[in-house]
C-alpha atoms as a PDB file:
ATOM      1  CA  UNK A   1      23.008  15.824 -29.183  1.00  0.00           C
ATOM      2  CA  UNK A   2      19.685  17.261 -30.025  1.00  0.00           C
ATOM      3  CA  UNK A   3      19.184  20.661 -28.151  1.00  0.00           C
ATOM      4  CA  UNK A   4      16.055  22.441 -28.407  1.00  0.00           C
ATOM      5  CA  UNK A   5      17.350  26.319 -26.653  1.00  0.00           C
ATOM      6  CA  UNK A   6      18.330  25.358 -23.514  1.00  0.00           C
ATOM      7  CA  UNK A   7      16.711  22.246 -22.962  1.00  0.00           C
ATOM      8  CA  UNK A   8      18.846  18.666 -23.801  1.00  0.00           C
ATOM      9  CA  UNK A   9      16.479  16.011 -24.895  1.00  0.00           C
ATOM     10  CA  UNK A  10      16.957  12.031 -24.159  1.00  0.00           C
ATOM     11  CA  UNK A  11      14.489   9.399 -24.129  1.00  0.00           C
ATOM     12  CA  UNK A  12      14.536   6.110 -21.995  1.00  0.00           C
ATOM     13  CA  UNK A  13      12.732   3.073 -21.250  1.00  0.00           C
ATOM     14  CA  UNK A  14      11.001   2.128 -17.773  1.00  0.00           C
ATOM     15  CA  UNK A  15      11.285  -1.574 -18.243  1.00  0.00           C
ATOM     16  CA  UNK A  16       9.786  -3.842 -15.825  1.00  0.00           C
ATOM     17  CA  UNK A  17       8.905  -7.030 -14.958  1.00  0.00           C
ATOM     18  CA  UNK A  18       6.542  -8.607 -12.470  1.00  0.00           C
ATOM     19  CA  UNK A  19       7.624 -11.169  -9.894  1.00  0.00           C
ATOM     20  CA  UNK A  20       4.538 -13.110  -9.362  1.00  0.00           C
ATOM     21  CA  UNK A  21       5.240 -15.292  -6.238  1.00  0.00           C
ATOM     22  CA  UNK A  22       6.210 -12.213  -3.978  1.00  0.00           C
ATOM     23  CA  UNK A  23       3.296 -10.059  -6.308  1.00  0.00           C
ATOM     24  CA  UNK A  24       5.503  -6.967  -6.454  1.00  0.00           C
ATOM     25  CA  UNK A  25       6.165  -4.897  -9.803  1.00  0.00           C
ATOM     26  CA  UNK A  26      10.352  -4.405 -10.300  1.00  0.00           C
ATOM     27  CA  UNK A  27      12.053  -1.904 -11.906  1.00  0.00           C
ATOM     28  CA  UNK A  28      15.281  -2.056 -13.972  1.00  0.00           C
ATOM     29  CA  UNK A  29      17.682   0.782 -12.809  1.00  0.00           C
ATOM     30  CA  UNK A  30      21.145   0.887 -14.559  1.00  0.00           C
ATOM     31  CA  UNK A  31      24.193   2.403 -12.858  1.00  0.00           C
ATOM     32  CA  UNK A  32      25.910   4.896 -14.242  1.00  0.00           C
ATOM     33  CA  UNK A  33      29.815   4.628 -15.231  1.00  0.00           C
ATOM     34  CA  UNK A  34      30.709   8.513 -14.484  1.00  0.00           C
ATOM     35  CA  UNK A  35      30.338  10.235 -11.428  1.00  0.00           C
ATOM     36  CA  UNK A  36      27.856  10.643  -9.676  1.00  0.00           C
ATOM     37  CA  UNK A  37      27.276   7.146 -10.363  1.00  0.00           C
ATOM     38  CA  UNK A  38      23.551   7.756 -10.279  1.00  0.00           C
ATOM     39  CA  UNK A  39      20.663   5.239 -11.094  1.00  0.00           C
ATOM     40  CA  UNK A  40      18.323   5.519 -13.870  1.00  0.00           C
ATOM     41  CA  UNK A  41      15.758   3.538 -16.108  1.00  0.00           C
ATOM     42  CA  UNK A  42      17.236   3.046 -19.249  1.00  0.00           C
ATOM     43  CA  UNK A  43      17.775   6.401 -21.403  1.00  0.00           C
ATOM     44  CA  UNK A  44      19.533   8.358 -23.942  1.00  0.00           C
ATOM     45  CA  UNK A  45      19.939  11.512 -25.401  1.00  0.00           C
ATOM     46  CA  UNK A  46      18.665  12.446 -28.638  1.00  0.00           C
ATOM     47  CA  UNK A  47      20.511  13.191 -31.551  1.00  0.00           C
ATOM     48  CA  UNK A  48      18.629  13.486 -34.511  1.00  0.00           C
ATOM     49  CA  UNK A  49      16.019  16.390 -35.584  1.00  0.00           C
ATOM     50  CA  UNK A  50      12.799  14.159 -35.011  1.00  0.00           C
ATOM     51  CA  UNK A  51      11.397  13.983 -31.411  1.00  0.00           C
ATOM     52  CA  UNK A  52      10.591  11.155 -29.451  1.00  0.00           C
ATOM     53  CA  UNK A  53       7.630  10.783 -29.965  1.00  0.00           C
ATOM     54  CA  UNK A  54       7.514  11.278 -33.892  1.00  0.00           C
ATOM     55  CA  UNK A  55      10.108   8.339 -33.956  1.00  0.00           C
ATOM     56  CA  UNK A  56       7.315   5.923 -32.057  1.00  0.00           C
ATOM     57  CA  UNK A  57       4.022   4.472 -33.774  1.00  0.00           C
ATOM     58  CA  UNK A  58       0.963   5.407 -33.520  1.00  0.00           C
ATOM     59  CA  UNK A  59      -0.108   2.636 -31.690  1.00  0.00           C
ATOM     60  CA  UNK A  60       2.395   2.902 -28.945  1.00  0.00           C
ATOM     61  CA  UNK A  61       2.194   6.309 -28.403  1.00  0.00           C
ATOM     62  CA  UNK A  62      -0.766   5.954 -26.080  1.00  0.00           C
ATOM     63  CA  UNK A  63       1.808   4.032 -23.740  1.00  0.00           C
ATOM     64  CA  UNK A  64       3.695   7.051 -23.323  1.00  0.00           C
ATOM     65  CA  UNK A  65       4.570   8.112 -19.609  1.00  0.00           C
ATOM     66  CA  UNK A  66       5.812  11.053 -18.243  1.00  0.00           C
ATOM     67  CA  UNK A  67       8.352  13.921 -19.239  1.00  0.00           C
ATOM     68  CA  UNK A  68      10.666  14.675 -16.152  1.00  0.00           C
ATOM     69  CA  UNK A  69      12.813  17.931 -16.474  1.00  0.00           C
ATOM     70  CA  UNK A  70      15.638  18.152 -14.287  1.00  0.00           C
ATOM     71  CA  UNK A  71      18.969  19.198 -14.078  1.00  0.00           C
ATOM     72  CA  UNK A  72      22.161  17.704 -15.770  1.00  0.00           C
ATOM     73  CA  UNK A  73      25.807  18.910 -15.847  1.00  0.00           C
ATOM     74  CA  UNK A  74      24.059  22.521 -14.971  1.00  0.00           C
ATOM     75  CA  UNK A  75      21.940  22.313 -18.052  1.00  0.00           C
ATOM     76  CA  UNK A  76      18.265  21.603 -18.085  1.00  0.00           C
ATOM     77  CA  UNK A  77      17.310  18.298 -19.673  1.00  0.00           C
ATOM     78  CA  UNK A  78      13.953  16.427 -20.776  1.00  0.00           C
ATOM     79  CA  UNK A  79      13.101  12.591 -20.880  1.00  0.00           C
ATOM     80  CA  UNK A  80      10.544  11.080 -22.316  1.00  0.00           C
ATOM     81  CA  UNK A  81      10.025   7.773 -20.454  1.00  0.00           C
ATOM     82  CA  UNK A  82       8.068   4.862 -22.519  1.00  0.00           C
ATOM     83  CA  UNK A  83       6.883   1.605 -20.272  1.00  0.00           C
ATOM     84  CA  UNK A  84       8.222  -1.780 -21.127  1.00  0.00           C
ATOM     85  CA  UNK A  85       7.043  -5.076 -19.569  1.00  0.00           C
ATOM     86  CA  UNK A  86      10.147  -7.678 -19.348  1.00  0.00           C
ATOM     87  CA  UNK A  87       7.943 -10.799 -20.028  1.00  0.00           C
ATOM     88  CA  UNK A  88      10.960 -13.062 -19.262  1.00  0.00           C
ATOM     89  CA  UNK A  89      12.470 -12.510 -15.886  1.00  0.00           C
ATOM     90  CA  UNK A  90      15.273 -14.714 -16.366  1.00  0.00           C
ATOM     91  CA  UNK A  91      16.674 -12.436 -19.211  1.00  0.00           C
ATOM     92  CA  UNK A  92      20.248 -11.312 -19.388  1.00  0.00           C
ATOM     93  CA  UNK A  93      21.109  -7.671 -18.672  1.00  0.00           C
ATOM     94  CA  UNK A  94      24.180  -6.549 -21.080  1.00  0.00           C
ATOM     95  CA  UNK A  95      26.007  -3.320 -19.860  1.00  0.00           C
ATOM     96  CA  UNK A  96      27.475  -1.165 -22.425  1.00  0.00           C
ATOM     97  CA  UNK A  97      30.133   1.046 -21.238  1.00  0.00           C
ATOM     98  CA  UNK A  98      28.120   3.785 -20.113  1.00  0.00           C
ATOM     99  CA  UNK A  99      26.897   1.890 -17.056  1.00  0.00           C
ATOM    100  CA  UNK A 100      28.781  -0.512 -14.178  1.00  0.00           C
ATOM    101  CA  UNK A 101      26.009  -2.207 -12.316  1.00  0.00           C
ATOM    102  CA  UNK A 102      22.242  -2.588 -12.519  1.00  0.00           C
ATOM    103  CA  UNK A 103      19.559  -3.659 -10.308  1.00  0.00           C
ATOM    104  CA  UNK A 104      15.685  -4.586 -10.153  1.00  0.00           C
ATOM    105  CA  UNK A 105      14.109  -2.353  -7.953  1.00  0.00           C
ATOM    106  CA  UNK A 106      10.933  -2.360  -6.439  1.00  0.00           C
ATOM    107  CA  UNK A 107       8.273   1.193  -5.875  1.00  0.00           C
ATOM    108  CA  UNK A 108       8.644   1.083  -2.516  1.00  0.00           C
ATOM    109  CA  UNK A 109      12.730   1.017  -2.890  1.00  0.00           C
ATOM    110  CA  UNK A 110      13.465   3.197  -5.302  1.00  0.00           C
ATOM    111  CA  UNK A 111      14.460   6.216  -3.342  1.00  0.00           C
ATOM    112  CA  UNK A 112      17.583   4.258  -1.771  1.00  0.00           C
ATOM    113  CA  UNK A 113      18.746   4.602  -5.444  1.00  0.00           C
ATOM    114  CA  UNK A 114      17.470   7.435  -7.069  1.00  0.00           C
ATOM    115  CA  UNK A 115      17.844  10.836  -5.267  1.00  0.00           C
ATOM    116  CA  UNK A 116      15.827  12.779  -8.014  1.00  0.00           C
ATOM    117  CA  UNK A 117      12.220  13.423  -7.190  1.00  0.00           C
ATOM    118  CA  UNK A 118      11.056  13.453 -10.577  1.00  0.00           C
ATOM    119  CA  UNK A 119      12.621   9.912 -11.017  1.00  0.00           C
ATOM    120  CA  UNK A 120      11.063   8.627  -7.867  1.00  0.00           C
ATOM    121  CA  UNK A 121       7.316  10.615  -8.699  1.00  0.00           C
ATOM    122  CA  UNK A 122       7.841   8.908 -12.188  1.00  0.00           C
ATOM    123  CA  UNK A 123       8.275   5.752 -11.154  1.00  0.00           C
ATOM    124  CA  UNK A 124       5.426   5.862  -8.482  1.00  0.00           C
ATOM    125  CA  UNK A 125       3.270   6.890 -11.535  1.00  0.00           C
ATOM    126  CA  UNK A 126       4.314   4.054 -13.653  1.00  0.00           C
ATOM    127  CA  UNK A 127       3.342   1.616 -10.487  1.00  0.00           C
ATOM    128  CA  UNK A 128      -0.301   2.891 -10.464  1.00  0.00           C
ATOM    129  CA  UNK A 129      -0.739   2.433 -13.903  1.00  0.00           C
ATOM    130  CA  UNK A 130       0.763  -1.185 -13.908  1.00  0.00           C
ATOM    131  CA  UNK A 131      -0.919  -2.034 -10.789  1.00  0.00           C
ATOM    132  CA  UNK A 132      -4.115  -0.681 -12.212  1.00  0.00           C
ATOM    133  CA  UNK A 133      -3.934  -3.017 -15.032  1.00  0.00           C
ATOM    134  CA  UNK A 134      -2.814  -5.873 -12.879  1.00  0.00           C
ATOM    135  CA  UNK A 135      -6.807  -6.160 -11.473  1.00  0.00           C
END
């Protein structure tokens, strides 16, 4: 696990897809398989010595979204978060073993999963962008 002093450092995915008869943006929120059980986009941590974002293009860095630090296991810990559109709703989810349930999750829903407030301030983010480039 790459560890930069104090800080752990995972990257993730904020897939989502758009469900265009109800005209609401979704997010795909995987359940964790260890306590606390907790909901998040898709992530990782990092184990190599190349960030994040030297391991993405050029041309999709400018998709980048946000860096939430929070707390994990009583260590501090940093995601980078990348957007992904699901163009095909109908896709299968496959769990790995790390995770026991997932869900799509609109904005306006996601704090009755996610307790974190950088999660939730994340996600809102990601909306206004989407939304912005939905007009």
């Amino acid at each position: 696990m790459e560890v930069e002093g104090a800080i752990i450092k995972a990257a993730g995915i904020i897939v989502y897809t758009v469900d265009a008869l109800a005209k609401e943006v979704k997010y795909l929120l995987l359940k964790a398989s260890n306590k606390p059980f907790h909901w998040t986009p898709p992530k990782g941590n990092v184990y190599s010595t190349t960030s994040p974002d030297e391991r993405v293009t050029p041309t999709h860095q400018a998709y980048r979204a946000l860096r939430p630090r929070y707390k994990a296991h009583d260590r501090d810990k940093e995601c980078v978060y990348y957007l992904g559109k699901l163009t095909d709703p109908d896709s299968k989810i496959t769990l790995s073993h790390e995770h026991i349930d997932h869900a799509w999750v609109s904005a306006s829903n996601i704090n009755e999963y996610c307790d974190k407030e950088s999660l939730c301030n994340m996600i809102a983010h990601a909306e206004e962008h989407i939304k912005g480039k939905l007009h």
